[in-house]
Protein backbone atom coordinates (compact mmCIF):
# COMPACT_ATOMS: atom_id res chain seq x y z
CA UNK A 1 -2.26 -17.22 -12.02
CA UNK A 2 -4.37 -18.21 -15.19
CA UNK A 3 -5.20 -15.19 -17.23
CA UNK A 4 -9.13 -16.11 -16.89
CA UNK A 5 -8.77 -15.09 -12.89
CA UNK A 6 -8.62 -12.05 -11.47
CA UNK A 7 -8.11 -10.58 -8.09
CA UNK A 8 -11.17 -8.50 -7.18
CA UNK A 9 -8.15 -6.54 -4.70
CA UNK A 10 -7.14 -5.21 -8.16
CA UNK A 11 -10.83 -4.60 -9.08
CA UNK A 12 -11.49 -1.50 -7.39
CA UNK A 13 -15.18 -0.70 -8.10
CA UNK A 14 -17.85 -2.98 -8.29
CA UNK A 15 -21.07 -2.73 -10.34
CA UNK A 16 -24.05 -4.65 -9.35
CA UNK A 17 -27.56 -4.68 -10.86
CA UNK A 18 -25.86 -4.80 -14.09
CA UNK A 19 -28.07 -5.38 -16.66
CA UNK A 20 -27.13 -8.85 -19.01
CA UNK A 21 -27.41 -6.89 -22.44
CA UNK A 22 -24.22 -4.55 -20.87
CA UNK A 23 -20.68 -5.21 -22.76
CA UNK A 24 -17.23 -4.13 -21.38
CA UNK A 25 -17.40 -1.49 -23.86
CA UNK A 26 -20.14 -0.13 -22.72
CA UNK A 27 -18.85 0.25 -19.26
CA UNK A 28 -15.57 1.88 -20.72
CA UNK A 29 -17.48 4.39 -22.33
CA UNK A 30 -19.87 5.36 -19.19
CA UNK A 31 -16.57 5.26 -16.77
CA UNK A 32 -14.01 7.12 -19.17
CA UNK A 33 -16.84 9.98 -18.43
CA UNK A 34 -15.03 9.85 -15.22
CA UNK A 35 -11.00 9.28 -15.52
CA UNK A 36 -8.89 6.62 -17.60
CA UNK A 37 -10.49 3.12 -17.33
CA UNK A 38 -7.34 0.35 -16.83
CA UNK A 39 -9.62 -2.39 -16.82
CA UNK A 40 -13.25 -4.34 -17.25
CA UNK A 41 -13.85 -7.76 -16.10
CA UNK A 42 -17.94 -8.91 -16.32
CA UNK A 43 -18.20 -12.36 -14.85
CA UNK A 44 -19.71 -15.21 -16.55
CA UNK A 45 -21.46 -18.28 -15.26
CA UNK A 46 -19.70 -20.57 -15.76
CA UNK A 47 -22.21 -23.42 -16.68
CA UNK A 48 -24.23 -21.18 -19.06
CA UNK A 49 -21.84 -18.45 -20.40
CA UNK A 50 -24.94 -15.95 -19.59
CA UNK A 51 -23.44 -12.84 -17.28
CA UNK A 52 -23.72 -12.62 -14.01
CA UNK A 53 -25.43 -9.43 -13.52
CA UNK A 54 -22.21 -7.31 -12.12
CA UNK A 55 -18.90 -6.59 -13.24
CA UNK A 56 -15.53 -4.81 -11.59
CA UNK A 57 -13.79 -1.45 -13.11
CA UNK A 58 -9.96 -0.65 -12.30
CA UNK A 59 -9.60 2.92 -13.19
CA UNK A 60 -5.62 4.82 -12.94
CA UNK A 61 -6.33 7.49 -9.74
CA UNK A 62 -8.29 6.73 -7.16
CA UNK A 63 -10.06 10.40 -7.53
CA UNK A 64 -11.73 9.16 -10.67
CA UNK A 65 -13.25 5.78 -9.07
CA UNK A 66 -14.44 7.91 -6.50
CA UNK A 67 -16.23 10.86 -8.65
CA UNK A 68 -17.68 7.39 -10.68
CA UNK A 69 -18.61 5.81 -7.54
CA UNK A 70 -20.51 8.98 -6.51
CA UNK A 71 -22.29 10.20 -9.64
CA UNK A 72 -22.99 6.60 -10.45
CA UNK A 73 -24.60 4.66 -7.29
CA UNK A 74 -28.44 4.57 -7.69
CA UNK A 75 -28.30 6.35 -11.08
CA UNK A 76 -30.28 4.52 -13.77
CA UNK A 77 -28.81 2.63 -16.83
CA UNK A 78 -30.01 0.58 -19.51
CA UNK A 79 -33.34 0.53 -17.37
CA UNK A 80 -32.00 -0.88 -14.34
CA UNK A 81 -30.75 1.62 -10.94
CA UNK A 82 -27.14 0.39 -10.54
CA UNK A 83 -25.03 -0.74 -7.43
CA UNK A 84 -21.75 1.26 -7.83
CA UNK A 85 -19.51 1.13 -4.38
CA UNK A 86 -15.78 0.18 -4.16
CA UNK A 87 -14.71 -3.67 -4.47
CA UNK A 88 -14.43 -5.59 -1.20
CA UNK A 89 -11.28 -8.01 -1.70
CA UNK A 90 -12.15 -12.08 -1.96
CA UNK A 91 -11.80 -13.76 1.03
CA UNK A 92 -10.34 -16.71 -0.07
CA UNK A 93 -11.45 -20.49 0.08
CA UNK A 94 -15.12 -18.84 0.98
CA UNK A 95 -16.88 -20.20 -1.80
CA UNK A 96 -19.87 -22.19 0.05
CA UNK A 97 -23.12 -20.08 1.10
CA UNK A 98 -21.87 -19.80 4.38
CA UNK A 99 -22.55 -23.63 5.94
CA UNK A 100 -19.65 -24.60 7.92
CA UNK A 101 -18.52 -27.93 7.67
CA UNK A 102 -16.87 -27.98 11.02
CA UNK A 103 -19.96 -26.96 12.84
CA UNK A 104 -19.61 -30.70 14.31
CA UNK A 105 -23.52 -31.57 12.58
């Protein structure tokens, strides 16, 4: 695996409503409040570079992602009410918007 992927199974909490002025230091800071922080990835577009308005957090003990998960969800940062819940795993090869090319149309 490329070092620019990353398995979201590893990724276990996700933060949505990010807002695009966040940095991963930033979110290190907010979610060592809560534990040791292993890891920040904040997706990019790919065409424009810009962020994508979320970003995944792998903390070391499951206790910690769950006090961040819980003081976190709905509390408001840099002016915007974040999305804080843990990471669902990629289903792979489900990258379309949900039109099924076998659907026989």
């Amino acid at each position: 695996m490329d070092g620019n992927k990353f398995s979201s199974i590893d990724m276990t909490i996700y933060i949505g409503n990010l807002s695009y002025r966040a940095t991963e230091e930033d979110l290190k800071a907010v979610f060592a409040e809560y534990g040791t922080v292993k890891r920040v990835v904040l997706p990019t577009d790919r065409e424009t570079g810009r962020m994508r308005g979320f970003a995944f957090v792998e903390m070391m003990e499951d206790a910690q992602e769950d006090a961040a998960i819980g003081e976190l969800d709905g509390a408001e940062w840099m002016g915007r009410a974040l999305r804080v819940n843990k990471a669902k795993p990629k289903e792979e090869g489900n990258r379309d918007s949900g039109f099924n090319r076998n659907s026989g149309y």
